[in-house]
C-alpha atoms as a PDB file:
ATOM      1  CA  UNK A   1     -35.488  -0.872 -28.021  1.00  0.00           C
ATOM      2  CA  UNK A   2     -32.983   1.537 -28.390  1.00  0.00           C
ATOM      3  CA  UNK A   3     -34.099   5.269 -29.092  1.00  0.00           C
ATOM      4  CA  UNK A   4     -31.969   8.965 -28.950  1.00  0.00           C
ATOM      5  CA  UNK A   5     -33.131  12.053 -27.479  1.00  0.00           C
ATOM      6  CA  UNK A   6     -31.254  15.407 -27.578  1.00  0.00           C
ATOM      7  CA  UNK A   7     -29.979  16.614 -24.128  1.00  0.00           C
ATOM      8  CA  UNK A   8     -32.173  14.026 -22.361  1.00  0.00           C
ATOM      9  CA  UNK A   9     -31.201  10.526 -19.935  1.00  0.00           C
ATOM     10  CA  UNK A  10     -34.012   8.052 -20.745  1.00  0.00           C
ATOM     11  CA  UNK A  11     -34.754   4.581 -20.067  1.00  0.00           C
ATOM     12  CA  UNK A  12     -37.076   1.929 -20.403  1.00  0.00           C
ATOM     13  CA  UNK A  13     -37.902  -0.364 -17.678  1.00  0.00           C
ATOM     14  CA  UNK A  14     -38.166  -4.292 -18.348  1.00  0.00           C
ATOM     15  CA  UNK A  15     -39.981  -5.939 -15.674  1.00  0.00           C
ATOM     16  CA  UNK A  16     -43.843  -6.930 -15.904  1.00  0.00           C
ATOM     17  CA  UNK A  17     -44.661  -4.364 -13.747  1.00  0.00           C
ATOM     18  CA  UNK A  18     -42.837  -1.475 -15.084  1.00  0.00           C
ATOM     19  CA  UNK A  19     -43.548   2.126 -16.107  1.00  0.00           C
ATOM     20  CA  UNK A  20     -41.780   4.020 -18.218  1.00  0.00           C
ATOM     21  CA  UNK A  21     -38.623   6.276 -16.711  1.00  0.00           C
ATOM     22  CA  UNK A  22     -36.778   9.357 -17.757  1.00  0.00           C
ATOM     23  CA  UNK A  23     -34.078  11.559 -15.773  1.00  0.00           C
ATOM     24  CA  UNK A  24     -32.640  14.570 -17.489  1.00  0.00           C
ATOM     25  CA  UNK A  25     -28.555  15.178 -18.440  1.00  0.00           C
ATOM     26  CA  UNK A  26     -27.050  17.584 -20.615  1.00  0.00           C
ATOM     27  CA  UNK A  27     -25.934  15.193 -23.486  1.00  0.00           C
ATOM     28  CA  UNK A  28     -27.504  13.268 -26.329  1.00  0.00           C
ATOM     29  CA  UNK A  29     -27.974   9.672 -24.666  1.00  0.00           C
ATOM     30  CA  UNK A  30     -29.451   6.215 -26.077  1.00  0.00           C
ATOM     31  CA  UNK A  31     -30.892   4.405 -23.919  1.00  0.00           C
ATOM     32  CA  UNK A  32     -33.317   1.716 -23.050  1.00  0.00           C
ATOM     33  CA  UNK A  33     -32.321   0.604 -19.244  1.00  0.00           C
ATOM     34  CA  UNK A  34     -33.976  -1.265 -17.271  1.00  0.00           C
ATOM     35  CA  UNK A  35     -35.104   0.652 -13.643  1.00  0.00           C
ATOM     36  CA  UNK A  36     -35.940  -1.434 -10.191  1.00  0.00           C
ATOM     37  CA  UNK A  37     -40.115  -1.843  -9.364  1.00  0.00           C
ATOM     38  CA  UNK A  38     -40.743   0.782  -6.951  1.00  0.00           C
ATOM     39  CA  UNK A  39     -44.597  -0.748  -5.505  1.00  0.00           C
ATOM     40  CA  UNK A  40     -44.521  -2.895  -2.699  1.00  0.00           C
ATOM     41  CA  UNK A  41     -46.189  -5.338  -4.120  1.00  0.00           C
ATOM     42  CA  UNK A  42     -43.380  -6.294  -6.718  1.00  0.00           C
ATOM     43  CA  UNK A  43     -40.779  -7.031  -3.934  1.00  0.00           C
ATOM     44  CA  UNK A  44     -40.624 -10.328  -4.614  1.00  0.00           C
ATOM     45  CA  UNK A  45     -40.150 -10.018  -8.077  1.00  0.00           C
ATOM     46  CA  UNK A  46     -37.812  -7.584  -8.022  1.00  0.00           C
ATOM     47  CA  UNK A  47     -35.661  -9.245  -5.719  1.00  0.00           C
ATOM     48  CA  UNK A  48     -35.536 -12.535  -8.049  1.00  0.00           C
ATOM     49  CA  UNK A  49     -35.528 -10.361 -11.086  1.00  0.00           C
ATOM     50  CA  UNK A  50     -32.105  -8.755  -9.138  1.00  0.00           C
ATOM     51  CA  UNK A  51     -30.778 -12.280  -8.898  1.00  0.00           C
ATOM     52  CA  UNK A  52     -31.113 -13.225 -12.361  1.00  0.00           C
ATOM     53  CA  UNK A  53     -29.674 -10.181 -13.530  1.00  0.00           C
ATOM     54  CA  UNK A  54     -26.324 -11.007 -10.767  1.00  0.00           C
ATOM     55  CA  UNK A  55     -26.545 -14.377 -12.416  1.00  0.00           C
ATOM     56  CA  UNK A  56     -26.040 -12.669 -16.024  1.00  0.00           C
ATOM     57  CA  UNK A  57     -23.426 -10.042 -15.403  1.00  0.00           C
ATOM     58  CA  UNK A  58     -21.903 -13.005 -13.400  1.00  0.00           C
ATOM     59  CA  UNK A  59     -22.069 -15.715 -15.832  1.00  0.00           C
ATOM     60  CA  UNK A  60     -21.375 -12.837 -18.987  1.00  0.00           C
ATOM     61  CA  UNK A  61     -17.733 -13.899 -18.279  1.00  0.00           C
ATOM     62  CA  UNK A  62     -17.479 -16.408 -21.383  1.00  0.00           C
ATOM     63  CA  UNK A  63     -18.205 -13.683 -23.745  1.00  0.00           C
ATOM     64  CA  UNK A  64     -15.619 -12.923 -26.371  1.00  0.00           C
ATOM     65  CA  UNK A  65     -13.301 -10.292 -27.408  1.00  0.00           C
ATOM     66  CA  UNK A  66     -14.780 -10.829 -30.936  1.00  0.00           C
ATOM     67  CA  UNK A  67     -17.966  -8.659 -30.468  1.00  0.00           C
ATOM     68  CA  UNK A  68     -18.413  -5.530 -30.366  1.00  0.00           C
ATOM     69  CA  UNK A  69     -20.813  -2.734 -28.535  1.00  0.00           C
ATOM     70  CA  UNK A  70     -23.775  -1.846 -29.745  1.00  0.00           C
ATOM     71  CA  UNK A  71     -25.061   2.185 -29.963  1.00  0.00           C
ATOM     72  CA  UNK A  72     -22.402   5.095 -29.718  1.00  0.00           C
ATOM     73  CA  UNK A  73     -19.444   3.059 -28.885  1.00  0.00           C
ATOM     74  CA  UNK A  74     -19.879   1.422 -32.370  1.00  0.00           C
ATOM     75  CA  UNK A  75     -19.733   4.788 -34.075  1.00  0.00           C
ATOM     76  CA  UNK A  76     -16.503   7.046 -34.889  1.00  0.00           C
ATOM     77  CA  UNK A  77     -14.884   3.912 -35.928  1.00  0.00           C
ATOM     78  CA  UNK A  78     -15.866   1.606 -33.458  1.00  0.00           C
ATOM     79  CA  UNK A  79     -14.207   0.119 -30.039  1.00  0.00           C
ATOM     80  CA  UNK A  80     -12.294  -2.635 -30.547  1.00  0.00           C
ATOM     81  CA  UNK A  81     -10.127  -2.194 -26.911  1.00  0.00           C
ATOM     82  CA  UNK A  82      -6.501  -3.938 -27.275  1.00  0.00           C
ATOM     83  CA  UNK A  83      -7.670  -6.972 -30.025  1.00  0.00           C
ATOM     84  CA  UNK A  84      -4.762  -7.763 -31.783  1.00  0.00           C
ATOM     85  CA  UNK A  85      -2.353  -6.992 -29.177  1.00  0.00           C
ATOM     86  CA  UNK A  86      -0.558  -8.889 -26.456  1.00  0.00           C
ATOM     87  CA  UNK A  87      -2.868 -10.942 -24.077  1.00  0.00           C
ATOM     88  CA  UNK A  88      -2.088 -11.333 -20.205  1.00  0.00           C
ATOM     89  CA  UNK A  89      -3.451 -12.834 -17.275  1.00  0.00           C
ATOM     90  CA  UNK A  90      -3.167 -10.902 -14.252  1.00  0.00           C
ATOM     91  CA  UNK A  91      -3.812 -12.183 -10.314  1.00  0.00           C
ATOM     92  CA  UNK A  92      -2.322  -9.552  -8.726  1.00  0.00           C
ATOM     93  CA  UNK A  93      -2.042  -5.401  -8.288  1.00  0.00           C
ATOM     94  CA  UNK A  94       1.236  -4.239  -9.558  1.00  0.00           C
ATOM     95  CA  UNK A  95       0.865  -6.880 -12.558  1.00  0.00           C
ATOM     96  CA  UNK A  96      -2.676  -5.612 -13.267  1.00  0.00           C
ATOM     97  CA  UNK A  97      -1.450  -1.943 -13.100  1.00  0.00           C
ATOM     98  CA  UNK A  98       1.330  -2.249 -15.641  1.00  0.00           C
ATOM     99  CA  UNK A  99      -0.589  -4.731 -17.518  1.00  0.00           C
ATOM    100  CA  UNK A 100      -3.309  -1.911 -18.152  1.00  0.00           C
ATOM    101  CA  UNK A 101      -1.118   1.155 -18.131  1.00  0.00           C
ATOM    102  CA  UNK A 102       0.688  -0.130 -21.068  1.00  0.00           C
ATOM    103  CA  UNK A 103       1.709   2.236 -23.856  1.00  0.00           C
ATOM    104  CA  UNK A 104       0.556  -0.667 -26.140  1.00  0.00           C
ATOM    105  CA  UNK A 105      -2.734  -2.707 -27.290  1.00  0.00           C
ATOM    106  CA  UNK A 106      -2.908  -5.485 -24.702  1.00  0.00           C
ATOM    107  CA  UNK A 107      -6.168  -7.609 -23.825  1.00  0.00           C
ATOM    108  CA  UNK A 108      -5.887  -8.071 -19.730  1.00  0.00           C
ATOM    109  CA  UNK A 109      -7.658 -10.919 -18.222  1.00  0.00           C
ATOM    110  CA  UNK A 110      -8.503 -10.604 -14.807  1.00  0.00           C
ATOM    111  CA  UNK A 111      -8.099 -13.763 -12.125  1.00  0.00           C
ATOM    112  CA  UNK A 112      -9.536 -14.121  -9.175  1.00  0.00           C
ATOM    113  CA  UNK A 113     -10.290 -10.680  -6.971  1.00  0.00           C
ATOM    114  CA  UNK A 114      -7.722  -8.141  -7.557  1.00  0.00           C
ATOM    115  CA  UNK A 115      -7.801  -5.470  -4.212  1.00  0.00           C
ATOM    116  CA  UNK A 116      -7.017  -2.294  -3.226  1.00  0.00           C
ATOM    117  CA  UNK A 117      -7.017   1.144  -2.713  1.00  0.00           C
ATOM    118  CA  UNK A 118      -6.129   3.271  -5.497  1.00  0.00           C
ATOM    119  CA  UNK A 119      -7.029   4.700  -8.507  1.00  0.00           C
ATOM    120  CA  UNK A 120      -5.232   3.599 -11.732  1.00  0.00           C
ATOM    121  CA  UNK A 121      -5.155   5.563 -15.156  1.00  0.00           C
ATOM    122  CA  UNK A 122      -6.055   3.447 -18.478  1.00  0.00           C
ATOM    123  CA  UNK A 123      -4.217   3.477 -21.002  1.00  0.00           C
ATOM    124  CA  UNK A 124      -5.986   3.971 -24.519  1.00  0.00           C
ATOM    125  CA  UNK A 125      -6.057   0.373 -26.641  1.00  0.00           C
ATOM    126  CA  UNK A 126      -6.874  -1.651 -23.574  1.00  0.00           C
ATOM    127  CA  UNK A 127      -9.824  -4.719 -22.865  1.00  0.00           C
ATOM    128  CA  UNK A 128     -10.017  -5.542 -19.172  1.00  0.00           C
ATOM    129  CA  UNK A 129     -11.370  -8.498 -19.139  1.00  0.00           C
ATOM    130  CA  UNK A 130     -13.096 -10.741 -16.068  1.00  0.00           C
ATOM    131  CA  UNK A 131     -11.467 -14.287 -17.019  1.00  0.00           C
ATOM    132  CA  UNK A 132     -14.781 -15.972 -14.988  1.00  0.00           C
ATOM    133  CA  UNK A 133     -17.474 -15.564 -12.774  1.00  0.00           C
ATOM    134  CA  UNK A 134     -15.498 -14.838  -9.595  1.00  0.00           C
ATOM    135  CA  UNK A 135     -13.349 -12.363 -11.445  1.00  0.00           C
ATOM    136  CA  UNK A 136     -13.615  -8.545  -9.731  1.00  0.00           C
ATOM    137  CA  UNK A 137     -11.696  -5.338  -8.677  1.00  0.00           C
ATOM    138  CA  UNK A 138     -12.194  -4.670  -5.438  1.00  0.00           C
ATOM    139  CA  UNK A 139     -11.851  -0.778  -4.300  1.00  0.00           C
ATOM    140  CA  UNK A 140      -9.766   0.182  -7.141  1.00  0.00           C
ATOM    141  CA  UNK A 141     -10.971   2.928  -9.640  1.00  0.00           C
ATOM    142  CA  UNK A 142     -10.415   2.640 -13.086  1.00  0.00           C
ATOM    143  CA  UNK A 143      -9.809   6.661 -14.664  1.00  0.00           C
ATOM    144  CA  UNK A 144     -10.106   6.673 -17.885  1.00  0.00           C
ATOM    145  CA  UNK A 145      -8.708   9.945 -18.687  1.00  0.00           C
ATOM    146  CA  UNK A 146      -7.839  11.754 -22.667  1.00  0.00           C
ATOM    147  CA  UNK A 147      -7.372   7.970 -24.333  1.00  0.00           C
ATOM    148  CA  UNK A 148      -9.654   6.091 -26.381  1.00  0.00           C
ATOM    149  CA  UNK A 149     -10.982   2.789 -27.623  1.00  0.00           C
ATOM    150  CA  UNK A 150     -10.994   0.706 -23.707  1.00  0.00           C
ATOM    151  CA  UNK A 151     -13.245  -1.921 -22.972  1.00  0.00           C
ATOM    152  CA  UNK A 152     -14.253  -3.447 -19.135  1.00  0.00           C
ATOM    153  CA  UNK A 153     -16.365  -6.502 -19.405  1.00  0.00           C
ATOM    154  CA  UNK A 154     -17.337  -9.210 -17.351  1.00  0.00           C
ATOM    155  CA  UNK A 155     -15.801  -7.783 -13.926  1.00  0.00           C
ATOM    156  CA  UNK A 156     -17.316  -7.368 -10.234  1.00  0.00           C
ATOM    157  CA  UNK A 157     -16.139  -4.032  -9.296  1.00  0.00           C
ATOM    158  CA  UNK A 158     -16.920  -3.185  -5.547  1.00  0.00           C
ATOM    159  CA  UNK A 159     -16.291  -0.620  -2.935  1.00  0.00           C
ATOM    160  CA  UNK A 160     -14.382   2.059  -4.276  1.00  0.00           C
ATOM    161  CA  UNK A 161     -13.856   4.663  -1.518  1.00  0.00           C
ATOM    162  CA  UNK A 162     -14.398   8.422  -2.864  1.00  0.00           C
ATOM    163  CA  UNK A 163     -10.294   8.462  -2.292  1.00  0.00           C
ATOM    164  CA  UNK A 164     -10.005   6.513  -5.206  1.00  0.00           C
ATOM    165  CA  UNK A 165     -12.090   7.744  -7.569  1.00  0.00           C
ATOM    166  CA  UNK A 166     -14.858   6.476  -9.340  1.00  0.00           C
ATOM    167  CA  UNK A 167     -15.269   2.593 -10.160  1.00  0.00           C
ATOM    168  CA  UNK A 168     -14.945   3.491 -13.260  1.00  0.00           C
ATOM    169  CA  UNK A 169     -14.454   7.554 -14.322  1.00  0.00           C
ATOM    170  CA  UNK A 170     -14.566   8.307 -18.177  1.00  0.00           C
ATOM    171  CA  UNK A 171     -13.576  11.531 -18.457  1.00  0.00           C
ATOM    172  CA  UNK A 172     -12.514  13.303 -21.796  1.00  0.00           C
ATOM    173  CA  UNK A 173     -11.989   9.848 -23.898  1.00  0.00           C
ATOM    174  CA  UNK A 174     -13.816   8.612 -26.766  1.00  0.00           C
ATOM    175  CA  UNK A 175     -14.959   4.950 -27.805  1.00  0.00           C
ATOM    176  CA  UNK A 176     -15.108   3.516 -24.560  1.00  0.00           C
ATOM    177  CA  UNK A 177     -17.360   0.294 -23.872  1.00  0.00           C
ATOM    178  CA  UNK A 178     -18.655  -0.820 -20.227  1.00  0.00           C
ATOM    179  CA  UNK A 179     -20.467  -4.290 -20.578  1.00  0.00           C
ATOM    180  CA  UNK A 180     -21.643  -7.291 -18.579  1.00  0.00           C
ATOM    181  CA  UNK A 181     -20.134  -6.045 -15.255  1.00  0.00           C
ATOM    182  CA  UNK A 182     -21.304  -5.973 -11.933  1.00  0.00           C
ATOM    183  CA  UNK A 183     -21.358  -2.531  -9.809  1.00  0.00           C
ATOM    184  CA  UNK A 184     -21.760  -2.600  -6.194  1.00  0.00           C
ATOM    185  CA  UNK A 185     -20.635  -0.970  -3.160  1.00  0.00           C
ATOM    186  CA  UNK A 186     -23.180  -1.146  -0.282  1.00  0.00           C
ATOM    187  CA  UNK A 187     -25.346   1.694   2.372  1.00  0.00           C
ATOM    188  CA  UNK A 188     -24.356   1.073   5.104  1.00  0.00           C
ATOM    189  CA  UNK A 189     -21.944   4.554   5.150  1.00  0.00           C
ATOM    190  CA  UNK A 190     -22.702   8.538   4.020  1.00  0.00           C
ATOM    191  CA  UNK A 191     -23.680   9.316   1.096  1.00  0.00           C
ATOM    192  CA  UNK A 192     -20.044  10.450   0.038  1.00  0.00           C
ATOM    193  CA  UNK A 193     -18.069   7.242   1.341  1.00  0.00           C
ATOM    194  CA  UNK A 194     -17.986   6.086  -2.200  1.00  0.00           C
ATOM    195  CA  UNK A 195     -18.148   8.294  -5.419  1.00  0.00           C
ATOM    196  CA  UNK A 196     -20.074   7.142  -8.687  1.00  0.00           C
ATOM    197  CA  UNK A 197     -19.888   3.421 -10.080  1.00  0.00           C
ATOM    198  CA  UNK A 198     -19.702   4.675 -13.768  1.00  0.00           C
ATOM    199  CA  UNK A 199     -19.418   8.607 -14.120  1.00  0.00           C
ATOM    200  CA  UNK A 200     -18.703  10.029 -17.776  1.00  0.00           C
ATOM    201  CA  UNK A 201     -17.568  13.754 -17.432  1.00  0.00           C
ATOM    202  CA  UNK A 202     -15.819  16.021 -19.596  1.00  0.00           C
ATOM    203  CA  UNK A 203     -16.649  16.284 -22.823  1.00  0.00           C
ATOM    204  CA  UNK A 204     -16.184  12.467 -23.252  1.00  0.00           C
ATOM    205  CA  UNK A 205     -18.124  10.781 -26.500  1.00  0.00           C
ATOM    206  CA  UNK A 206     -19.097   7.602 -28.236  1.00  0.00           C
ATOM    207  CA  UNK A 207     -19.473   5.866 -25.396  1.00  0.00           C
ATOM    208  CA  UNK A 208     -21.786   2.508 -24.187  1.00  0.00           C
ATOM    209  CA  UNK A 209     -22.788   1.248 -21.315  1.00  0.00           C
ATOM    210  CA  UNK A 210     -24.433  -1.763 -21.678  1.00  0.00           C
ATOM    211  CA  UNK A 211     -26.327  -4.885 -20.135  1.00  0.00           C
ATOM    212  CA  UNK A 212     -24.695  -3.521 -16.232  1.00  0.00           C
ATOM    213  CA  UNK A 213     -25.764  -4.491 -12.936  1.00  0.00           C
ATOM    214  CA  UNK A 214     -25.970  -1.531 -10.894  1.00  0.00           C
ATOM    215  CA  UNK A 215     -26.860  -2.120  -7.266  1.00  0.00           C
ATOM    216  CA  UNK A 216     -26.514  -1.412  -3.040  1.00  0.00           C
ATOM    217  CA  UNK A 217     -25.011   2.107  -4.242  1.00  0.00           C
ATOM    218  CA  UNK A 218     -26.300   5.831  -3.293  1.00  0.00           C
ATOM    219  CA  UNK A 219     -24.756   7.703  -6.455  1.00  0.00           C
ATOM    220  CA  UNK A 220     -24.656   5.179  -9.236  1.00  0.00           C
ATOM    221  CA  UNK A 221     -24.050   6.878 -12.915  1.00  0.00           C
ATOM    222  CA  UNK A 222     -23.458  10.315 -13.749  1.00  0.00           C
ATOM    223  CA  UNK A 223     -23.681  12.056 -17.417  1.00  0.00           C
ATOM    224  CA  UNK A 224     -22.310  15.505 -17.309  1.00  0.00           C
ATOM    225  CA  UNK A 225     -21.359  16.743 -13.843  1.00  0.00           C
ATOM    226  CA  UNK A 226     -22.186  20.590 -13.583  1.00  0.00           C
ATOM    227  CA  UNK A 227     -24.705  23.455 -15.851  1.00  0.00           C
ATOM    228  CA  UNK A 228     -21.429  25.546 -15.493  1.00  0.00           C
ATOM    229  CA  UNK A 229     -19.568  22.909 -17.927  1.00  0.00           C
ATOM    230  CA  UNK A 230     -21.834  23.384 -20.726  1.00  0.00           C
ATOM    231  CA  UNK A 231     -19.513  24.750 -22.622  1.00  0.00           C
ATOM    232  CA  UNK A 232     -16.931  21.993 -22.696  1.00  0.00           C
ATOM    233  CA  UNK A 233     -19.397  19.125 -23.111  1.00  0.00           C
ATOM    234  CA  UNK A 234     -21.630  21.271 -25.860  1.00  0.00           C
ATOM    235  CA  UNK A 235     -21.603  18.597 -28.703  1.00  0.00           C
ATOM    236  CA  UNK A 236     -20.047  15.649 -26.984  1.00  0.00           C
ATOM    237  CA  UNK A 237     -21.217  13.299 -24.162  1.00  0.00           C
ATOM    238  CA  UNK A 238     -23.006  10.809 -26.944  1.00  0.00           C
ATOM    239  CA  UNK A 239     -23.746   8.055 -24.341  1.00  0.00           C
ATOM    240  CA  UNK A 240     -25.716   4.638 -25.024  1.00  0.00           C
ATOM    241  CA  UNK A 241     -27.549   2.878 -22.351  1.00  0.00           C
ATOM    242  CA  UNK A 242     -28.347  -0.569 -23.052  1.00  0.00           C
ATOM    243  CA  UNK A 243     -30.152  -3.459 -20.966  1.00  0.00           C
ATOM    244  CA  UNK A 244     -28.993  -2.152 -17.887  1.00  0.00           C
ATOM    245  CA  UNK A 245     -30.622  -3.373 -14.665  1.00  0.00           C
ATOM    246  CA  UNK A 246     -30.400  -0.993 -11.334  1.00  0.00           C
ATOM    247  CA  UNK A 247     -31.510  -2.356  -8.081  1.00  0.00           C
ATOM    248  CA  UNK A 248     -31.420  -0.200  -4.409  1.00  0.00           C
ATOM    249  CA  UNK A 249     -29.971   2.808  -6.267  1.00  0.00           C
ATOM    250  CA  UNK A 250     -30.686   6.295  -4.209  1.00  0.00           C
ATOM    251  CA  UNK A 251     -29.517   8.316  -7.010  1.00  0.00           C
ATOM    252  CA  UNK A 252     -28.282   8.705 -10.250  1.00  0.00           C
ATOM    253  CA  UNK A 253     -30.259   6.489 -11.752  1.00  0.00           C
ATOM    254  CA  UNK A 254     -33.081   6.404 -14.761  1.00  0.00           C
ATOM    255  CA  UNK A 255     -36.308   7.535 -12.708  1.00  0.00           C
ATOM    256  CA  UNK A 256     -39.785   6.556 -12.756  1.00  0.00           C
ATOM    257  CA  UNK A 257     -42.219   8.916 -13.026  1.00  0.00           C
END
């Protein structure tokens, strides 16, 4: 179930022994997430219900570049990322940085575990692509900064220090579409070691985030990042959240109530 409500972050959780969740944001959002069991007693079944939902974003690598996202990013003429263009395989980091900072439509398919340190800008047109299950970025952010129409599917993305960014930043683009990927980082440092797994900021719109694994992370996803920006972001920020799951999140996250 998918529903829309004005200035307000929502979610509904999926497991058995669920209740429903809501945290607040200054945009219009859709969502229907799914929120970890918070009782005791469904430890065990949260853990598996973590593992399945690994095993999905995991195993979401032979999806297609064929279709498309549902919610926002479908809107204002849809997201269709770099379909048509050139296609590449990249292994490495300076390959995968030109592949994806191409002025040009290009689908990128990622081998293997791709490390670093850095953040990279995205250029508009663009599907980064996990080729498999063991496909990942490891702490590089991807900023996606004043472009439009980018996809990321199917990708691990893991420990991106606060140096470099978000793991992914969306910030003043439009039609960009986050699906079957796996966020992580872990708690085992401050609170400010790592930034946000998926932030969208400034005034960026038509935007979906969908069927995520969120997990080991203190500041997961942000919507809007300050009351003083309400100005800029006053009639953008239209953000879908769709079949997420979020597991040992301290913050940013849909809450239970």
């Amino acid at each position: 179930m998918q529903f829309t409500i004005p200035f307000a972050l929502a979610a509904l959780s999926h497991m058995a022994a669920a209740r429903p969740c809501a945290a607040h944001s200054s945009s219009a959002v859709e969502s229907s997430s799914a929120a970890s069991a918070a009782s005791a007693s469904s430890t065990s079944s949260a853990t598996q219900a973590a593992a399945t939902n690994a095993n999905k974003a995991s195993s979401a690598a032979t999806s297609t570049t064929t279709d498309g996202p549902v919610g926002y990013a479908s809107l204002n003429g849809g997201t269709s990322g770099g379909q048509g263009g050139t296609t590449t395989t990249v292994s490495e980091l300076p390959a995968f940085t030109e592949a994806i900072k191409a002025d040009e439509p290009m689908v990128v398919y990622v081998s293997g575990t791709i490390s670093g340190s850095e953040q990279i800008h995205v250029a508009g047109d663009k599907s980064i692509l996990g080729l498999d299950s063991d496909s990942g970025i490891e702490g590089v952010g991807l900023y996606i900064k004043d472009v439009s129409n980018v996809i990321v599917r199917n990708l691990k993305l893991s420990k991106v220090k606060a140096d470099a960014g978000d793991a992914i930043g969306i910030q003043a683009s439009t039609n960009v579409w986050i699906d079957h990927n796996d966020f992580s980082s872990d708690l085992d440092h401050g609170k400010d070691y790592y930034d946000g797994l998926c932030d969208v900021t400034h005034a960026a719109d038509y935007v979906t985030i969908s069927n995520n694994y969120f997990h080991d992370h203190y500041k997961a996803s942000l919507v809007g990042h300050s009351d003083d920006n309400g100005d800029e972001d006053k009639g953008y920020l239209h953000v879908t959240y769709a079949n997420n799951y979020w597991s040992n999140i301290n913050s940013r996250q849909p809450v239970c109530t």
